[in-house]
Protein backbone atom coordinates (compact mmCIF):
# COMPACT_ATOMS: atom_id res chain seq x y z
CA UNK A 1 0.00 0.00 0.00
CA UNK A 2 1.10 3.33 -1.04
CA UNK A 3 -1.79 5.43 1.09
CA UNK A 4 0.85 7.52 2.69
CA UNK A 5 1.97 8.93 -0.45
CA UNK A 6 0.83 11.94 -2.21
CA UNK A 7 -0.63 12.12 -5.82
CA UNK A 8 1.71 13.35 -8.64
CA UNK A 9 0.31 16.55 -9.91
CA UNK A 10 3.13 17.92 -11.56
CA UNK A 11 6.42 17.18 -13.04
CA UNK A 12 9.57 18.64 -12.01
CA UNK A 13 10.91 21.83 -13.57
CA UNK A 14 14.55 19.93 -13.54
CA UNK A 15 15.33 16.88 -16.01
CA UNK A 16 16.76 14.86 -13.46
CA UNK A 17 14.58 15.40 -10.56
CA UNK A 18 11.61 14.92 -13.29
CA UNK A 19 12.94 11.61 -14.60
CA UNK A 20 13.61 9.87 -11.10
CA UNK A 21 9.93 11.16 -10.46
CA UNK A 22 8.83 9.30 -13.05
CA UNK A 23 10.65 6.36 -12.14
CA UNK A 24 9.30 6.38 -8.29
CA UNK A 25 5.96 6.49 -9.98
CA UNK A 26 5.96 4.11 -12.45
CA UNK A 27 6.91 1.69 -8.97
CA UNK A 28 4.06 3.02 -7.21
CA UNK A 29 1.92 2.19 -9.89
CA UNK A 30 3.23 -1.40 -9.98
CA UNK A 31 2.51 -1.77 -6.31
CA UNK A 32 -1.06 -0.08 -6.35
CA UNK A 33 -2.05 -2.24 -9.47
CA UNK A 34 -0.38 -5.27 -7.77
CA UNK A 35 -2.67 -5.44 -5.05
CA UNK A 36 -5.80 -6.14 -7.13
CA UNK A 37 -3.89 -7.67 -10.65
CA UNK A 38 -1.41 -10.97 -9.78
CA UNK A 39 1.38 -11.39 -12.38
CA UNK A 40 1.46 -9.97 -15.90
CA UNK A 41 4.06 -7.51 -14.88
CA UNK A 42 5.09 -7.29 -18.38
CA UNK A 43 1.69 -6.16 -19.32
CA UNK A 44 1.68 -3.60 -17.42
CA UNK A 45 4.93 -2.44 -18.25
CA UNK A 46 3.87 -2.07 -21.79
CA UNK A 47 0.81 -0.53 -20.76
CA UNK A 48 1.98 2.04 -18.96
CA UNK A 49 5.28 2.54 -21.47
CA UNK A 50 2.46 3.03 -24.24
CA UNK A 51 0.78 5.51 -22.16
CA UNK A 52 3.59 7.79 -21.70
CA UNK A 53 4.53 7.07 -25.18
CA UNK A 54 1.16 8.10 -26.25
CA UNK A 55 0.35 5.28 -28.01
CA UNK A 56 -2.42 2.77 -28.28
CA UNK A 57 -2.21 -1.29 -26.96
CA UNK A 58 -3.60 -4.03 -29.11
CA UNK A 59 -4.18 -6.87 -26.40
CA UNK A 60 -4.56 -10.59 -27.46
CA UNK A 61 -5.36 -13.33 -25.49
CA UNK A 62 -7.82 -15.65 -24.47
CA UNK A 63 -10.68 -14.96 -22.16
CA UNK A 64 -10.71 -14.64 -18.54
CA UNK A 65 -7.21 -13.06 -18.32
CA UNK A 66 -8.12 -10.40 -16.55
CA UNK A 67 -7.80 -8.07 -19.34
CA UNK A 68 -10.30 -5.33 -18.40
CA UNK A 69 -9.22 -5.86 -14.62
CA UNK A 70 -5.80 -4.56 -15.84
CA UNK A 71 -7.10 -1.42 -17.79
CA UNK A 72 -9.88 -0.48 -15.05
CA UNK A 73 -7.11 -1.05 -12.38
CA UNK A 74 -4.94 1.60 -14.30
CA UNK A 75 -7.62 4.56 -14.83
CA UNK A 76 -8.29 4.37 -11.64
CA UNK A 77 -4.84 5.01 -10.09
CA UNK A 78 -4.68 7.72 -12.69
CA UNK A 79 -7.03 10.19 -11.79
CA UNK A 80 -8.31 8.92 -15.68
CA UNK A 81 -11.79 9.17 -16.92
CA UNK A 82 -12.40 5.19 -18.25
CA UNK A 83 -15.27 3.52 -20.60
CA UNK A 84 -15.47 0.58 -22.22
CA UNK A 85 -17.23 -0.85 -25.49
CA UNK A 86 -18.10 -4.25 -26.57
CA UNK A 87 -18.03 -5.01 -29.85
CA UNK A 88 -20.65 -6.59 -31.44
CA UNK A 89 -21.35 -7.17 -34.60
CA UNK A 90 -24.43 -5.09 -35.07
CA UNK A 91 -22.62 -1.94 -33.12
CA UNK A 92 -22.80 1.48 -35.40
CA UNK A 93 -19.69 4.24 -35.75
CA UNK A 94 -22.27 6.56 -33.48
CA UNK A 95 -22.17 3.93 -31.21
CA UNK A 96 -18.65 4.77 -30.85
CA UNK A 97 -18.16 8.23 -31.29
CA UNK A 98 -21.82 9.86 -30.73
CA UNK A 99 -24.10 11.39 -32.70
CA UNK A 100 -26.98 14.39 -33.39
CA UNK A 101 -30.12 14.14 -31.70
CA UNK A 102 -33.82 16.07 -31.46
CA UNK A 103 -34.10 17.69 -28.23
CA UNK A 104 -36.57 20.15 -27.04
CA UNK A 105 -37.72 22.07 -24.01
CA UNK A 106 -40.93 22.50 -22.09
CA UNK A 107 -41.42 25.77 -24.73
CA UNK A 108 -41.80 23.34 -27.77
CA UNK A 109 -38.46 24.57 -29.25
CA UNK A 110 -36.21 21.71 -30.38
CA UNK A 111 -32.90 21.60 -32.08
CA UNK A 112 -30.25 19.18 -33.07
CA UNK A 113 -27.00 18.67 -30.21
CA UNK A 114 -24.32 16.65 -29.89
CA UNK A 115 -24.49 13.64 -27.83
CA UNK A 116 -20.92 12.67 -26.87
CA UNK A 117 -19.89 8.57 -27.22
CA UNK A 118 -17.78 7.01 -25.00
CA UNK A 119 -14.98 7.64 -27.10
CA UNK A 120 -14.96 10.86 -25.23
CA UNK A 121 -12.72 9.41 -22.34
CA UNK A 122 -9.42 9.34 -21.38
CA UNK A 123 -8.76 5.31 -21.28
CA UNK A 124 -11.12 3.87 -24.09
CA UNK A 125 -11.22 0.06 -23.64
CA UNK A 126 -12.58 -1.65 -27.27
CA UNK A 127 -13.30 -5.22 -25.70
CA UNK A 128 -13.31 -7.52 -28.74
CA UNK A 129 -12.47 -5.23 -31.28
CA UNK A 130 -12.38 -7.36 -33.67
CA UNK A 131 -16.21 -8.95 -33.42
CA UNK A 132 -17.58 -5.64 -35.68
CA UNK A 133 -17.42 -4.95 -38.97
CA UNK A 134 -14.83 -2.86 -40.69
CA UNK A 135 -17.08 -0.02 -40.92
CA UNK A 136 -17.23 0.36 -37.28
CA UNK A 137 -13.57 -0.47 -36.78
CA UNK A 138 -12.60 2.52 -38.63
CA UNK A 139 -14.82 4.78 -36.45
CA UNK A 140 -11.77 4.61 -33.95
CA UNK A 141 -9.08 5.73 -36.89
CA UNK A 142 -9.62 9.39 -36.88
CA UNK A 143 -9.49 9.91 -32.79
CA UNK A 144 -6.37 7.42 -32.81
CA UNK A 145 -4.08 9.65 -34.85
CA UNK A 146 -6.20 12.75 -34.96
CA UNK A 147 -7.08 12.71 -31.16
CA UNK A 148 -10.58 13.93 -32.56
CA UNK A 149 -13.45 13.25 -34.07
CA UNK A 150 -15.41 14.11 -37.04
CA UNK A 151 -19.35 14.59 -36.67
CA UNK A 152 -21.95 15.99 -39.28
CA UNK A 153 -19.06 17.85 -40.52
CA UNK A 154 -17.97 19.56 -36.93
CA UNK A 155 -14.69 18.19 -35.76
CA UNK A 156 -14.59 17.53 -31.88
CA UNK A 157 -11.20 17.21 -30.00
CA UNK A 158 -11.01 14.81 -27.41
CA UNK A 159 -9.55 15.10 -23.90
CA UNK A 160 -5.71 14.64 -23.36
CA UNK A 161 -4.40 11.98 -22.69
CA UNK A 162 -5.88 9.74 -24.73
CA UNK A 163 -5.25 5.99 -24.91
CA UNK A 164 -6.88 2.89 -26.56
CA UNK A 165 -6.67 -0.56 -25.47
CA UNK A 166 -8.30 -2.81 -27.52
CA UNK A 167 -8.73 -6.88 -27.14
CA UNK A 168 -8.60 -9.07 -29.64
CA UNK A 169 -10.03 -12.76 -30.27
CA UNK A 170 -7.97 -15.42 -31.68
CA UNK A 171 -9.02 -14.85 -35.56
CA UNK A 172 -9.84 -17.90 -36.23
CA UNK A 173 -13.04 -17.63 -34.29
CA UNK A 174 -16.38 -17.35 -36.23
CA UNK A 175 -17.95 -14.13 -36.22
CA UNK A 176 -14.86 -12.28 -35.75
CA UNK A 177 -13.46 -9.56 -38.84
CA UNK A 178 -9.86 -9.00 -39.33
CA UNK A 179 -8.44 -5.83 -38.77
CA UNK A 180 -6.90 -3.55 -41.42
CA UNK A 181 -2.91 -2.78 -41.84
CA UNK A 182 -4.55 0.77 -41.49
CA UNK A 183 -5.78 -0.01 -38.17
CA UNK A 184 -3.23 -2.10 -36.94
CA UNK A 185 -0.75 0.29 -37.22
CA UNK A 186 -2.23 3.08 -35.55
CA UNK A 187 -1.49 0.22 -32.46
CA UNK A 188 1.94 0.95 -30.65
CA UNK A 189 1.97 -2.38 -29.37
CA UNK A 190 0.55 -5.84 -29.94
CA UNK A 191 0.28 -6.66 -26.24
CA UNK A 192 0.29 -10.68 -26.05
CA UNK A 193 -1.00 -11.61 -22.80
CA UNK A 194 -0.63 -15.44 -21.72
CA UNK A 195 -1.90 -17.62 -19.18
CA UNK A 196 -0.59 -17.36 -15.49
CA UNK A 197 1.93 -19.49 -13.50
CA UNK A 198 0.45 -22.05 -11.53
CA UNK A 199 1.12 -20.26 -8.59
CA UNK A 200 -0.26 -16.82 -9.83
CA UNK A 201 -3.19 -18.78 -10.97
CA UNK A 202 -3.76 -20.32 -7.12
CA UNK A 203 -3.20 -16.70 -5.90
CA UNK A 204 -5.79 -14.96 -7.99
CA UNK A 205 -8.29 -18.36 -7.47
CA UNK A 206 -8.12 -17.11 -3.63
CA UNK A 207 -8.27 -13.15 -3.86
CA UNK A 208 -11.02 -13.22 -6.45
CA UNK A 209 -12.79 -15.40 -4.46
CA UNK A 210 -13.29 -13.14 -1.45
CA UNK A 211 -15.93 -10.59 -0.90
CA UNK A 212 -14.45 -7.93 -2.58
CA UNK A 213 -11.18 -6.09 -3.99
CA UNK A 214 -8.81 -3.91 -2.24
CA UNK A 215 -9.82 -0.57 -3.32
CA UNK A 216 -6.98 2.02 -5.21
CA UNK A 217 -5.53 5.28 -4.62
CA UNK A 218 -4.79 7.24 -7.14
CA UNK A 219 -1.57 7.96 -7.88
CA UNK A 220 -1.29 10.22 -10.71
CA UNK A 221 -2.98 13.17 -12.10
CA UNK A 222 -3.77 13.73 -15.90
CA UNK A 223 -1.99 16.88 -16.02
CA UNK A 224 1.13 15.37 -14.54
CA UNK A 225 1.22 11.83 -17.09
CA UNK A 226 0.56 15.34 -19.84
CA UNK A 227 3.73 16.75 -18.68
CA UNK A 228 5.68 12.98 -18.29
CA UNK A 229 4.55 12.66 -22.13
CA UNK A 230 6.04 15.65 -23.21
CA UNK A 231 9.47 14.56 -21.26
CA UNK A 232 9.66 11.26 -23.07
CA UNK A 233 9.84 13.38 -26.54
CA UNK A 234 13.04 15.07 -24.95
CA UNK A 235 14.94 12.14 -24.26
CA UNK A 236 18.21 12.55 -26.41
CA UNK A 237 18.86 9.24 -29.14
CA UNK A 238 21.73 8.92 -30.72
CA UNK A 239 22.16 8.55 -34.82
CA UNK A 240 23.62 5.14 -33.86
CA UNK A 241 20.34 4.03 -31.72
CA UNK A 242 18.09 5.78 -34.92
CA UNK A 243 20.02 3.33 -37.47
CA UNK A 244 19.42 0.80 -35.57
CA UNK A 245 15.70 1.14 -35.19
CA UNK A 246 15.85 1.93 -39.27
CA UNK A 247 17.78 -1.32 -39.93
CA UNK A 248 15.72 -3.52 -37.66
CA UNK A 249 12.29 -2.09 -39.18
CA UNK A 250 13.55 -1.56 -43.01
CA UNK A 251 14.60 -5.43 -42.56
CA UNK A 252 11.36 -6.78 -42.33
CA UNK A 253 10.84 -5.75 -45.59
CA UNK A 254 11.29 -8.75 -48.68
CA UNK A 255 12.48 -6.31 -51.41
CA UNK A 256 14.82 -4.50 -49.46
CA UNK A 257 18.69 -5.14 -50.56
CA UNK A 258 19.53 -5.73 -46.56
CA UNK A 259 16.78 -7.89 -45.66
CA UNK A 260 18.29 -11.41 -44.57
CA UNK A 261 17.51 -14.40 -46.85
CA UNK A 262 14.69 -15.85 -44.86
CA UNK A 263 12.53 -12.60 -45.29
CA UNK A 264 11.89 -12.90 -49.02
CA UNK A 265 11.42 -16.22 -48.44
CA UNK A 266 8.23 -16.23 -45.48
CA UNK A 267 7.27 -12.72 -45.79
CA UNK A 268 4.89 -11.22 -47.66
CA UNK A 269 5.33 -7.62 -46.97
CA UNK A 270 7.30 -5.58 -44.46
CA UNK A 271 7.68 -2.92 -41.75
CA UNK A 272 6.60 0.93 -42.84
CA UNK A 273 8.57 3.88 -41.37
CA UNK A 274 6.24 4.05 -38.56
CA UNK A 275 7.64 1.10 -36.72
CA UNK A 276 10.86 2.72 -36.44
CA UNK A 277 9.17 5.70 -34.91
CA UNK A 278 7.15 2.82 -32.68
CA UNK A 279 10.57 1.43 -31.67
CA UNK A 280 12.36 4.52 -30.39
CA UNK A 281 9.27 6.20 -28.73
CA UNK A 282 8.82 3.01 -27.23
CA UNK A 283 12.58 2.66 -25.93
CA UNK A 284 12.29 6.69 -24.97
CA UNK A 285 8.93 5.97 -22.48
CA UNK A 286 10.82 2.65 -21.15
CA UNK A 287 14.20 4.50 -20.07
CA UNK A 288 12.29 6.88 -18.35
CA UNK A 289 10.11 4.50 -16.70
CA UNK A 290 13.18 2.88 -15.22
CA UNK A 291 14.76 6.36 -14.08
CA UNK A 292 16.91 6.56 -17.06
CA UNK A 293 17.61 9.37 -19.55
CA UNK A 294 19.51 7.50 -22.65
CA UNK A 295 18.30 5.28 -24.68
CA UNK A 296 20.37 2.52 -26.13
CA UNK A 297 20.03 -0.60 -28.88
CA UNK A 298 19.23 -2.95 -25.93
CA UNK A 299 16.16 -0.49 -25.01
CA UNK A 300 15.02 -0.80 -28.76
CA UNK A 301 15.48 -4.16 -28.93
CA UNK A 302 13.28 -4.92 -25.74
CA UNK A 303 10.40 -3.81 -27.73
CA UNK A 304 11.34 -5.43 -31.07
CA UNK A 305 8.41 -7.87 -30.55
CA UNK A 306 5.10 -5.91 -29.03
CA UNK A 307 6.11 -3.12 -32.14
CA UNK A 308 6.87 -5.74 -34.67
CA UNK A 309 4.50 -8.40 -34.56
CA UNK A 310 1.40 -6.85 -35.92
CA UNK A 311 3.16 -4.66 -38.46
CA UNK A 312 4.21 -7.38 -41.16
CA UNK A 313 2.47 -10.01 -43.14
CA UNK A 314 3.49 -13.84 -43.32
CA UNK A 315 2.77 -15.46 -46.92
CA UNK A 316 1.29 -18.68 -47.23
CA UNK A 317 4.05 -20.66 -47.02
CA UNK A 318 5.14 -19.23 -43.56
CA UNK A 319 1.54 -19.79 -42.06
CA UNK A 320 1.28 -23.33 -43.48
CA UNK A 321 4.73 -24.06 -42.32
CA UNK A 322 3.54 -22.83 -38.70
CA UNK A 323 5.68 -20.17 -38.58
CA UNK A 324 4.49 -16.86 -36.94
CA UNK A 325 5.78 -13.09 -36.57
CA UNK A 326 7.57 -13.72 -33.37
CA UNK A 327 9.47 -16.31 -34.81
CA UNK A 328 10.50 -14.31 -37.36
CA UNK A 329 11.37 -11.08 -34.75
CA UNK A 330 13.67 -13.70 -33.13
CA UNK A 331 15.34 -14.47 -36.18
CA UNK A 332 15.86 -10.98 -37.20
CA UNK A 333 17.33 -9.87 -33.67
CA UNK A 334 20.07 -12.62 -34.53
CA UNK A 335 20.27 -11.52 -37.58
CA UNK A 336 20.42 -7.87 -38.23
CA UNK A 337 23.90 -6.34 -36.92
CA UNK A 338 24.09 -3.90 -34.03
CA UNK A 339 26.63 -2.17 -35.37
């Protein structure tokens, strides 16, 4: 329990002092989250290094793995406004993002207003994104690049910060859609969230049995995670780190003269710039996290995998071997030089 400690407000004037705030943050968030979420420490860490990133998660994983838990946990020790939408397949864009409506007054006069969706939030969760139709998938392009939204011709910014975390069901489900490249990049991360240990799994069979959760304090204002966001753009990365990122992402890529043999050979297209920019924003938010202010290949490389993964396509040959992206990450690591 943190209960003794004050909420973050603001961020340090000074670099220094403002980066080993972070970092005695990002622990207090651990510990507050802890109490009610047992294991998945990793995907937490890439939660939270999207978030300061300002980026967007893609979660996959089975049901029951206390996904929503996670991201409910999270607005609340943030001070952050959270809603959540389930997909369906019958769910409309206004479902998402709002709409015009009649209303009228005891006088008789009536007149079109906006009715906000629940877009309009600061942690969006899109449970099963991938159970609606295209159409509705794209509602959630615009505010994830834009940060605002386009009704009956009026654009509508949305509330800083901003962060989507989507969940995903394995594909091969009926009734599910795939998602666009469009929309897949717009993801920072492909979060993939797996089952627990056995002993995490005993834990969580005995707290979530119980009467009822420990409740949270919140830990950290919107204005101050504003300010930590802005920091993480500041942290210095040297050309060596940027060519690094390049080669790694540029790699993935079958017709490029550097990619490694196998890539022609299982992939069926490759990386765009943007998962360079992924990979270093990533590697900025993480250093910080960690009370750090340089950023080297190792931080890049940490992230290869959650940037990667959903950013390149396997041909047929690759899927029908059994092959998938991770595999292919791994290979690459080994492959591509770090110098």
């Amino acid at each position: 329990m943190v209960t003794s400690l004050s909420m973050i407000d603001t961020v340090p004037a000074d670099t220094h002092e403002a980066v080993a705030s972070l970092a005695a943050t990002h622990r207090r968030l651990r510990e507050e989250v802890g109490q009610v979420i047992v294991g998945q420490h990793d995907v937490l860490d890439q939660v939270l290094t999207a978030l300061f990133a300002r980026g967007h998660c893609l979660m996959k994983g089975v049901p029951g793995l206390a996904k929503t838990l996670i991201v409910s946990s999270l607005a609340r020790t943030m001070s952050l406004a959270f809603k959540r939408i389930q997909f369906t397949p019958d769910l409309m864009p206004t479902d998402i993002t709002g709409g015009m409506t009649l209303s009228g007054d005891v006088s008789g006069y009536r007149e079109f207003v906006f009715r906000k969706g629940p877009i309009f939030t600061n942690i969006l969760l899109a449970d099963e994104i991938n159970r609606t139709p295209p159409k509705t998938q794209a509602a959630l392009l615009e505010a994830m690049e834009e940060w605002h939204v386009t009704v009956a011709g009026a654009t509508r910014p949305l509330l800083p910060p901003f962060l989507v975390l989507a969940t995903q069901n394995p594909i091969e489900q009926e009734g599910t859609y795939p998602l666009p490249m469009s929309q897949l990049d717009r993801f920072l991360f492909m979060v993939q969230i797996d089952y627990p240990s056995l002993d995490e799994e005993q834990t969580i069979l005995q707290t979530t049995t119980r009467d009822s959760l420990p409740a949270l304090e919140s830990i950290i204002t919107a204005e101050a995670i504003l300010g930590y966001q802005e920091l993480v753009r500041r942290v210095p990365v040297s050309s060596y780190v940027a060519n690094y990122a390049a080669r790694l992402a540029s790699a993935t890529r079958p017709e490029h003269a550097a990619a490694p043999d196998f890539i022609p050979k299982w992939v069926q297209w490759g990386c765009g710039p943007r998962a360079g920019q992924s990979l270093l924003l990533a590697a900025k938010s993480h250093v910080l996290l960690n009370g750090r202010f340089n950023v080297s290949v190792d931080d890049v490389r940490a992230f290869a995998h959650p940037v990667l993964r959903h950013r390149f396509g396997l041909n047929f040959t690759a899927v029908s071997e059994g092959y998938d992206t991770d595999t292919i990450i791994d290979w690459l690591l080994d492959a591509v030089p770090q110098e």
